[in-house]
PDB file of N, CA and C in Angstrom:
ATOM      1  N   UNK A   1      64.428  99.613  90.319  1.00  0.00           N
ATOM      2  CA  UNK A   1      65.082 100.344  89.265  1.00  0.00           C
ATOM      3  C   UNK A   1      66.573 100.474  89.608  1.00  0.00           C
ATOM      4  N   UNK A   2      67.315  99.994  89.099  1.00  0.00           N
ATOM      5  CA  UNK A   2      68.826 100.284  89.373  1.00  0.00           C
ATOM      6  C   UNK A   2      69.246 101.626  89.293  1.00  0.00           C
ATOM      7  N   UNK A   3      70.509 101.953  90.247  1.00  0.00           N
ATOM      8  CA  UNK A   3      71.097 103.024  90.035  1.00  0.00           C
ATOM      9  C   UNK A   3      72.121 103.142  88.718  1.00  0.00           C
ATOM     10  N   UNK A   4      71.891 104.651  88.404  1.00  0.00           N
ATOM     11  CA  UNK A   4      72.141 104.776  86.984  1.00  0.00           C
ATOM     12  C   UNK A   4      73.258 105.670  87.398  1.00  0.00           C
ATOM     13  N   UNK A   5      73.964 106.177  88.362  1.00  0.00           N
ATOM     14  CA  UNK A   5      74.593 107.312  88.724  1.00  0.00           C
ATOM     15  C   UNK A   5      75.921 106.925  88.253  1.00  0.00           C
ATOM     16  N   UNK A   6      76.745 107.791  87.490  1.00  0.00           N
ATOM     17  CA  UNK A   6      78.783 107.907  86.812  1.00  0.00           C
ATOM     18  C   UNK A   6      78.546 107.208  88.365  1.00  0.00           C
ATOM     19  N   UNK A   7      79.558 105.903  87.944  1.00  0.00           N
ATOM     20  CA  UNK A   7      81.085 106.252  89.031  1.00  0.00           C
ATOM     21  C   UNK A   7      81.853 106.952  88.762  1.00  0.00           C
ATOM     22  N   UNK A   8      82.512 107.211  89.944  1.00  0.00           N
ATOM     23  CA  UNK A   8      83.657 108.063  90.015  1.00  0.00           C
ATOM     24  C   UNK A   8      84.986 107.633  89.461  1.00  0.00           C
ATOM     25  N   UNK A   9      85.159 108.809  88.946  1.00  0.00           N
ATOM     26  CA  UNK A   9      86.624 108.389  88.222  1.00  0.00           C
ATOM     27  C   UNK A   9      87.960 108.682  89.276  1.00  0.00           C
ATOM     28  N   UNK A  10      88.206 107.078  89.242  1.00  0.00           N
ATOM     29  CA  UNK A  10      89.914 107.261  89.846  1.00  0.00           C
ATOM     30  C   UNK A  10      91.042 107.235  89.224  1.00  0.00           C
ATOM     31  N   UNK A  11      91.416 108.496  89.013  1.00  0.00           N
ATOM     32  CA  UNK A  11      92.372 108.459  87.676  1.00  0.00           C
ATOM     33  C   UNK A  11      93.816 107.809  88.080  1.00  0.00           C
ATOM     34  N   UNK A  12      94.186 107.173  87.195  1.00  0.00           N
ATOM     35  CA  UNK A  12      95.528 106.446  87.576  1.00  0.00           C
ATOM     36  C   UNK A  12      96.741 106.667  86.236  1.00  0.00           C
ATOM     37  N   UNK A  13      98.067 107.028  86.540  1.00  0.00           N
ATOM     38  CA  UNK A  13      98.829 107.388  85.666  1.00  0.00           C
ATOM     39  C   UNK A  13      99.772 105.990  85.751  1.00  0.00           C
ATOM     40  N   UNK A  14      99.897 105.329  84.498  1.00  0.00           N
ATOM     41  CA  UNK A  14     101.135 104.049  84.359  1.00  0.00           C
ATOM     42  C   UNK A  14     102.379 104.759  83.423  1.00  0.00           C
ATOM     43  N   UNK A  15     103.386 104.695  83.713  1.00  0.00           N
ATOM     44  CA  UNK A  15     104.643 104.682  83.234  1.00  0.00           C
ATOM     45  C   UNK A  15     105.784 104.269  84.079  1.00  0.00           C
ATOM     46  N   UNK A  16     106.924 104.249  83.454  1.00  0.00           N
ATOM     47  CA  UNK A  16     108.259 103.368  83.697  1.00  0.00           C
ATOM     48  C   UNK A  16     108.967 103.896  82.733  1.00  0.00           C
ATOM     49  N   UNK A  17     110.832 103.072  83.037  1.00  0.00           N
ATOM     50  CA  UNK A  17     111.681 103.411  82.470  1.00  0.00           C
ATOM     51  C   UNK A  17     112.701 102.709  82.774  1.00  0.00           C
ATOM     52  N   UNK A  18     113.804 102.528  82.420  1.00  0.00           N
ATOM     53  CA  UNK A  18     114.890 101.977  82.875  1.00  0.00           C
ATOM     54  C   UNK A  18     115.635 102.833  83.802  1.00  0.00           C
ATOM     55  N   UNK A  19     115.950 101.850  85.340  1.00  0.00           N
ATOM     56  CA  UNK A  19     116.450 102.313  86.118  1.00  0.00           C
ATOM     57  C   UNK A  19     117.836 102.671  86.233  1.00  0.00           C
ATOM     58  N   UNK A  20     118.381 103.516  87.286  1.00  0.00           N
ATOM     59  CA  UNK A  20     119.882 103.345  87.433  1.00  0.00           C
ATOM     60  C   UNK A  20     120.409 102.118  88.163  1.00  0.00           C
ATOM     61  N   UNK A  21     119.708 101.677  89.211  1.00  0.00           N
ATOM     62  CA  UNK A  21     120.055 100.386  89.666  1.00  0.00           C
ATOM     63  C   UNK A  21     118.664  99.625  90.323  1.00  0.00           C
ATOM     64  N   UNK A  22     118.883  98.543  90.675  1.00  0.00           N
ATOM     65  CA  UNK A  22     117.669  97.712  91.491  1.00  0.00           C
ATOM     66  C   UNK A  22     117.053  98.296  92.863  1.00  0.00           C
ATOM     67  N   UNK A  23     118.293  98.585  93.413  1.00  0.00           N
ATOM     68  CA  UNK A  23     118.034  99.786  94.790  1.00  0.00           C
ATOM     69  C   UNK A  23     117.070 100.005  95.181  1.00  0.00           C
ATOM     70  N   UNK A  24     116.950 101.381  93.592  1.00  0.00           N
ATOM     71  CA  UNK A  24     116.265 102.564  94.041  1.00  0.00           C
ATOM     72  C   UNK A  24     115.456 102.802  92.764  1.00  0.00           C
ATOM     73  N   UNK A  25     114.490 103.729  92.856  1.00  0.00           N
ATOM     74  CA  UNK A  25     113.517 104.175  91.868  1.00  0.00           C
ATOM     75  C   UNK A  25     114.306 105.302  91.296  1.00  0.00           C
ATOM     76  N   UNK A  26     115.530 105.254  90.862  1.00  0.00           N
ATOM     77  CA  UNK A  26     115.910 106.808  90.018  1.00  0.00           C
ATOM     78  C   UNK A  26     116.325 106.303  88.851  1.00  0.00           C
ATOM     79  N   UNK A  27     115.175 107.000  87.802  1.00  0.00           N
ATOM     80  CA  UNK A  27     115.682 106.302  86.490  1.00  0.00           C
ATOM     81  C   UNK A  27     117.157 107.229  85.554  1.00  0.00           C
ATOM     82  N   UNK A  28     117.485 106.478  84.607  1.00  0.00           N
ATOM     83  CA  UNK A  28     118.541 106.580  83.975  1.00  0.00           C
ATOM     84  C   UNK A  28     118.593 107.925  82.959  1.00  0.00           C
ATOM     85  N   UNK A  29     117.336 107.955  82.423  1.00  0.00           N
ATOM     86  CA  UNK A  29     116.912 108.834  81.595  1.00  0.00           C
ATOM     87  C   UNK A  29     115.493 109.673  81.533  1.00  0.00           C
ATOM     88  N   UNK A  30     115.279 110.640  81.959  1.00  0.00           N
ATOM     89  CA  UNK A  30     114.037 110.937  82.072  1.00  0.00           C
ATOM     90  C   UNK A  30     113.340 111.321  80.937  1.00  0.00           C
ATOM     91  N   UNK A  31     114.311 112.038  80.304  1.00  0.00           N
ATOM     92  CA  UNK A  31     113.696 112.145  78.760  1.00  0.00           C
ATOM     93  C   UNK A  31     113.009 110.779  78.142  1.00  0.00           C
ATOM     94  N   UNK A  32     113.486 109.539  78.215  1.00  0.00           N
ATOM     95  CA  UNK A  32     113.315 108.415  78.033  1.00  0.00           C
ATOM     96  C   UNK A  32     111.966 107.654  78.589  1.00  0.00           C
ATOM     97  N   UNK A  33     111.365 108.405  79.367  1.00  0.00           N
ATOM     98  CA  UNK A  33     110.261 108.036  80.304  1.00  0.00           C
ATOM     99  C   UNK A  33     109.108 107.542  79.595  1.00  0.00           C
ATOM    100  N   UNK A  34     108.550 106.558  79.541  1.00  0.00           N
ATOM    101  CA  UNK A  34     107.680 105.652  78.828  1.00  0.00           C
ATOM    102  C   UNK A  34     106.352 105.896  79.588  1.00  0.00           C
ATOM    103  N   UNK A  35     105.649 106.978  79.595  1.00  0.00           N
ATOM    104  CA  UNK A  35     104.473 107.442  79.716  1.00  0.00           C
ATOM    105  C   UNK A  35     103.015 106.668  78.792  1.00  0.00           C
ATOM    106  N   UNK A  36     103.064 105.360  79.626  1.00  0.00           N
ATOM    107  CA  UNK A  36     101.690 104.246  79.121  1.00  0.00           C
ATOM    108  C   UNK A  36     100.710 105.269  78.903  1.00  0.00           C
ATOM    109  N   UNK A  37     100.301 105.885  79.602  1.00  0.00           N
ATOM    110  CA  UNK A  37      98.691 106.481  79.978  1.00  0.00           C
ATOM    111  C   UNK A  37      98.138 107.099  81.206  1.00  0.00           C
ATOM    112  N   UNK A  38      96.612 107.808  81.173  1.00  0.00           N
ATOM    113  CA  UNK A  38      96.101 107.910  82.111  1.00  0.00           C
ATOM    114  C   UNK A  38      94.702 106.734  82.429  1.00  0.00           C
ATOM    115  N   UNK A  39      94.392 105.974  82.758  1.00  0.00           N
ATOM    116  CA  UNK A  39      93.078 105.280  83.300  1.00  0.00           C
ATOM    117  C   UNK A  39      91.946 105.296  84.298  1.00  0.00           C
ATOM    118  N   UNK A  40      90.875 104.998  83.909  1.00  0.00           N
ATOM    119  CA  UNK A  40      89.740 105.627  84.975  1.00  0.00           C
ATOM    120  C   UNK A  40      89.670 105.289  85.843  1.00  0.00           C
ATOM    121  N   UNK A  41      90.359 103.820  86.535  1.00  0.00           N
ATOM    122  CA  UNK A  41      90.364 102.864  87.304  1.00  0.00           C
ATOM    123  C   UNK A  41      91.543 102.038  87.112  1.00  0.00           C
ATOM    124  N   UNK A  42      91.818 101.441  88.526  1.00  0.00           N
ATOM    125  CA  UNK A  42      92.820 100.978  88.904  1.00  0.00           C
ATOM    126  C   UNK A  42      92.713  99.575  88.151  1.00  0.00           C
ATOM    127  N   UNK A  43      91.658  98.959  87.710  1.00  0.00           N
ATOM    128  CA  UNK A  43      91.515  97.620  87.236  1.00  0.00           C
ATOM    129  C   UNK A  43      92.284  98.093  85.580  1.00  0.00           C
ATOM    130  N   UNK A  44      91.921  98.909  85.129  1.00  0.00           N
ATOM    131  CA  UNK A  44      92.593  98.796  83.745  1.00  0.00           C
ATOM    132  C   UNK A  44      93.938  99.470  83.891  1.00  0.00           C
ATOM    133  N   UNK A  45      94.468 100.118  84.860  1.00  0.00           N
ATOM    134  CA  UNK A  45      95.792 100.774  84.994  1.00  0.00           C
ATOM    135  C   UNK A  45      96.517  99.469  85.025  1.00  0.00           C
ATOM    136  N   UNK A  46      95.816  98.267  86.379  1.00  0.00           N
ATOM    137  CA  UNK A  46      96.972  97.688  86.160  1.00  0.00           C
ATOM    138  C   UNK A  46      96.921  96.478  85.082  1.00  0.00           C
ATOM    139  N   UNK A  47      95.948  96.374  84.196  1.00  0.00           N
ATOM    140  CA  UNK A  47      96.366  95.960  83.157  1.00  0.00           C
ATOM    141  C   UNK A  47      97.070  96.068  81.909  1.00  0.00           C
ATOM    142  N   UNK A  48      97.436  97.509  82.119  1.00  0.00           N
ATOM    143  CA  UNK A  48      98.403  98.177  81.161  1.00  0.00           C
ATOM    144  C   UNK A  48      99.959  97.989  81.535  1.00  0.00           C
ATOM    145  N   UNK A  49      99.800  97.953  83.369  1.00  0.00           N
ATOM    146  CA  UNK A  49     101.189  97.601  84.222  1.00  0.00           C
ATOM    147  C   UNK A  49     101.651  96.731  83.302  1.00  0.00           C
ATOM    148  N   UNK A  50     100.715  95.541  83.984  1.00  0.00           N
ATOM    149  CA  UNK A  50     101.276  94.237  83.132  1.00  0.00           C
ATOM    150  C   UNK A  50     101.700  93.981  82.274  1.00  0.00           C
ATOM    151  N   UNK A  51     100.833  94.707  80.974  1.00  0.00           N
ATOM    152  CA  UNK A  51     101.094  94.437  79.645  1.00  0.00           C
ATOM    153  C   UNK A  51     102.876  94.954  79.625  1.00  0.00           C
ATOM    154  N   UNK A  52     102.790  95.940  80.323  1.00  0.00           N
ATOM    155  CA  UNK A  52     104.236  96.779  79.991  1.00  0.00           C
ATOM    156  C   UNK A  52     105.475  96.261  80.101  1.00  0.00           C
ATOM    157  N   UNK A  53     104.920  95.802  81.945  1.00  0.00           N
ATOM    158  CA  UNK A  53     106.195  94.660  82.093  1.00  0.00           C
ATOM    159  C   UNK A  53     106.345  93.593  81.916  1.00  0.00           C
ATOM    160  N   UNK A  54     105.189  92.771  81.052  1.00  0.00           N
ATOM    161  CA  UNK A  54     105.603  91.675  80.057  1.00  0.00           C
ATOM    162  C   UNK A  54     106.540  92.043  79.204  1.00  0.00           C
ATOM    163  N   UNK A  55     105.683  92.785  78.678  1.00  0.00           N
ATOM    164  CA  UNK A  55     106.346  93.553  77.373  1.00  0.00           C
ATOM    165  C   UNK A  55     109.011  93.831  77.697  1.00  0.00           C
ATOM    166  N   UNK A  56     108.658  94.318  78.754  1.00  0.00           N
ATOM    167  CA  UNK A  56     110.022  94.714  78.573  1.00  0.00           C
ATOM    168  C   UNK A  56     110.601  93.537  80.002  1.00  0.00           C
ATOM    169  N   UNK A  57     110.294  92.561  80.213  1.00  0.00           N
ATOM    170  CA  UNK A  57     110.847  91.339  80.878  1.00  0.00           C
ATOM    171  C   UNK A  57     112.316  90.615  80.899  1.00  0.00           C
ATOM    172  N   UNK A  58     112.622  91.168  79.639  1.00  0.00           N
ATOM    173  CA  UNK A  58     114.187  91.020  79.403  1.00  0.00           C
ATOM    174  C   UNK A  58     114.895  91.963  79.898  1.00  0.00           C
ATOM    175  N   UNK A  59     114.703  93.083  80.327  1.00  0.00           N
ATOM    176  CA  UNK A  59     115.478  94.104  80.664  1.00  0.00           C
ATOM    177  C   UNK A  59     114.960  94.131  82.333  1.00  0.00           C
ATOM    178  N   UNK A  60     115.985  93.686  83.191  1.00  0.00           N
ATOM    179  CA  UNK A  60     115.771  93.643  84.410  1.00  0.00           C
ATOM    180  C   UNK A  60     116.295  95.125  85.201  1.00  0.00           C
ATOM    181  N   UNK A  61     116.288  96.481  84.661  1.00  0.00           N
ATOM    182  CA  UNK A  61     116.444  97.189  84.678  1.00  0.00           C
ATOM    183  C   UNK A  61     115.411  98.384  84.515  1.00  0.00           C
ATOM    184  N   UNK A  62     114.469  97.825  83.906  1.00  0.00           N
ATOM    185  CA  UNK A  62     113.059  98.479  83.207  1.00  0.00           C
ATOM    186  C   UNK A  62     112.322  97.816  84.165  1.00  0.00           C
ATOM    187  N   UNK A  63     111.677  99.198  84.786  1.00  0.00           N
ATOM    188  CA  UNK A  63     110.397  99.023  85.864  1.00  0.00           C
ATOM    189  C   UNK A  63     109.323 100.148  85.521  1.00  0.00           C
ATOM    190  N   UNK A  64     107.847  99.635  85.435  1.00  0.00           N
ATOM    191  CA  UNK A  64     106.951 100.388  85.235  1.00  0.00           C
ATOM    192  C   UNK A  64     106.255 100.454  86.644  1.00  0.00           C
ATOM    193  N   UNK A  65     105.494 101.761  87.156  1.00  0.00           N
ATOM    194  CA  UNK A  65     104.465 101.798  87.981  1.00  0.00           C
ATOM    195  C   UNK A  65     103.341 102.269  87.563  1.00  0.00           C
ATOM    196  N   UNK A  66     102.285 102.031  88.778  1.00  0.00           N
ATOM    197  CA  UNK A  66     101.434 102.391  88.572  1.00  0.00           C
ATOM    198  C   UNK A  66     100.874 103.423  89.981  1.00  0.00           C
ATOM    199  N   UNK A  67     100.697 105.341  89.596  1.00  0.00           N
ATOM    200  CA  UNK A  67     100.454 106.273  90.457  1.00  0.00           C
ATOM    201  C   UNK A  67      98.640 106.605  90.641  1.00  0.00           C
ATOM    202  N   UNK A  68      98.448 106.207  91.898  1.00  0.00           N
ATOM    203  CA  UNK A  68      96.980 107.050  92.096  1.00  0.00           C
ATOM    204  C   UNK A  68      97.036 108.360  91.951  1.00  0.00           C
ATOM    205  N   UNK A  69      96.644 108.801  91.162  1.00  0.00           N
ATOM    206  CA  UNK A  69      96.234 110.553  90.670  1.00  0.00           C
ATOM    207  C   UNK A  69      95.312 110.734  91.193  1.00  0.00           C
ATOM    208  N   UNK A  70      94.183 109.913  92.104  1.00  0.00           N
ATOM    209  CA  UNK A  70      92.939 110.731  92.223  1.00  0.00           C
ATOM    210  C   UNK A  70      93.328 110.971  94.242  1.00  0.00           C
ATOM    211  N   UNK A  71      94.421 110.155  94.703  1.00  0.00           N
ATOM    212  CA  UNK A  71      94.662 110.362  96.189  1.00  0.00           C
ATOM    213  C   UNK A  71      95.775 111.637  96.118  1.00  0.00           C
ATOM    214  N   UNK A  72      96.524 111.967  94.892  1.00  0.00           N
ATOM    215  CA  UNK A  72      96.825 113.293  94.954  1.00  0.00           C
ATOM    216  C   UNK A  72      96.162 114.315  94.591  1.00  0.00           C
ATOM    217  N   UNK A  73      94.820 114.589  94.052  1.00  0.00           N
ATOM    218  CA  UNK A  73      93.957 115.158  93.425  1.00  0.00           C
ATOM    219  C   UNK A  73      93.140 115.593  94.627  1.00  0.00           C
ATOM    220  N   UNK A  74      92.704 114.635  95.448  1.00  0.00           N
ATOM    221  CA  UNK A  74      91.918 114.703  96.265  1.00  0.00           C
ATOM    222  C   UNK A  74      92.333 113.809  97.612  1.00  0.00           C
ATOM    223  N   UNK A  75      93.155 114.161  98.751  1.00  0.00           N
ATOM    224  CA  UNK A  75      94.042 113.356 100.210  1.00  0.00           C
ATOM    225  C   UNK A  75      93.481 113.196 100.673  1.00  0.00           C
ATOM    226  N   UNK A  76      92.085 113.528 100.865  1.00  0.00           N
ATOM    227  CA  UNK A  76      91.606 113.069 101.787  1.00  0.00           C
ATOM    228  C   UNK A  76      90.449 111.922 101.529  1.00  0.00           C
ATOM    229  N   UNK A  77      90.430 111.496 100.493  1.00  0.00           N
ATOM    230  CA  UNK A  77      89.624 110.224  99.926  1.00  0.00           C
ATOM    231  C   UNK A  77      90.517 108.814 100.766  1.00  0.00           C
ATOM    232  N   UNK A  78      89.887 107.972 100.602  1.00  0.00           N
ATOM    233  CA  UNK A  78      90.132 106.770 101.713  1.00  0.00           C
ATOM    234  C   UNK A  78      91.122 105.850 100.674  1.00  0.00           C
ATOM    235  N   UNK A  79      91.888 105.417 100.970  1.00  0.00           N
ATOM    236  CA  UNK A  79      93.547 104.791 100.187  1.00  0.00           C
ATOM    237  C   UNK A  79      92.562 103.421  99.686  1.00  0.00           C
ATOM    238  N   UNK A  80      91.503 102.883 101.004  1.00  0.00           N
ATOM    239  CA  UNK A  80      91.041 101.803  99.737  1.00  0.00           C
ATOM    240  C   UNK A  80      90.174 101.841  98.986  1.00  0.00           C
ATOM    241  N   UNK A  81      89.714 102.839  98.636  1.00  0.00           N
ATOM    242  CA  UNK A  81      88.448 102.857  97.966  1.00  0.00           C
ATOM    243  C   UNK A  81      89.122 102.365  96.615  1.00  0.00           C
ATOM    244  N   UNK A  82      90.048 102.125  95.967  1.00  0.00           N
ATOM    245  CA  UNK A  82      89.674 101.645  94.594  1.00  0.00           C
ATOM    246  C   UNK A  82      90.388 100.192  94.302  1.00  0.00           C
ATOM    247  N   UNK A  83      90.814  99.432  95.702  1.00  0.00           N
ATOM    248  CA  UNK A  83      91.416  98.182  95.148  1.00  0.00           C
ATOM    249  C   UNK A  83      91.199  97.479  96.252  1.00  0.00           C
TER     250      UNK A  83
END
């Protein structure tokens, strides 16, 4: 009989924005902050990455990430459990 048990949700937050320079991660505008989503898993977070920074590829200034919410939620969970 297979196990039927939820996985666990690893919540992952994607957004980006245009930076102040290549440098560094300090963006230009925060108001401006392009808040993709939250996702249950890292497999569809970073398919939203992608989509995003396809999406804005012309602007070498525009960088999206992608934040584990569930290793700040919970530190002491193991860094590889979801990739």
């Amino acid at each position: 009989m297979p196990d039927s048990a939820p996985q666990p949700q690893l919540l992952h937050l994607v957004f980006g924005g245009e930076l102040v320079d290549l440098e560094h991660n300090t963006f230009k505008d925060l108001s401006k902050l392009d808040i993709v989503g939250l996702f249950p898993n890292y497999a569809s977070a970073h398919a939203a990455w992608k989509a995003k920074a396809q999406q804005t590829v012309d602007n070498a200034q525009m960088r999206y990430f992608v934040v584990h919410l569930h290793r700040l939620l919970d530190p002491s969970q193991d860094a590889k459990s979801d990739h």
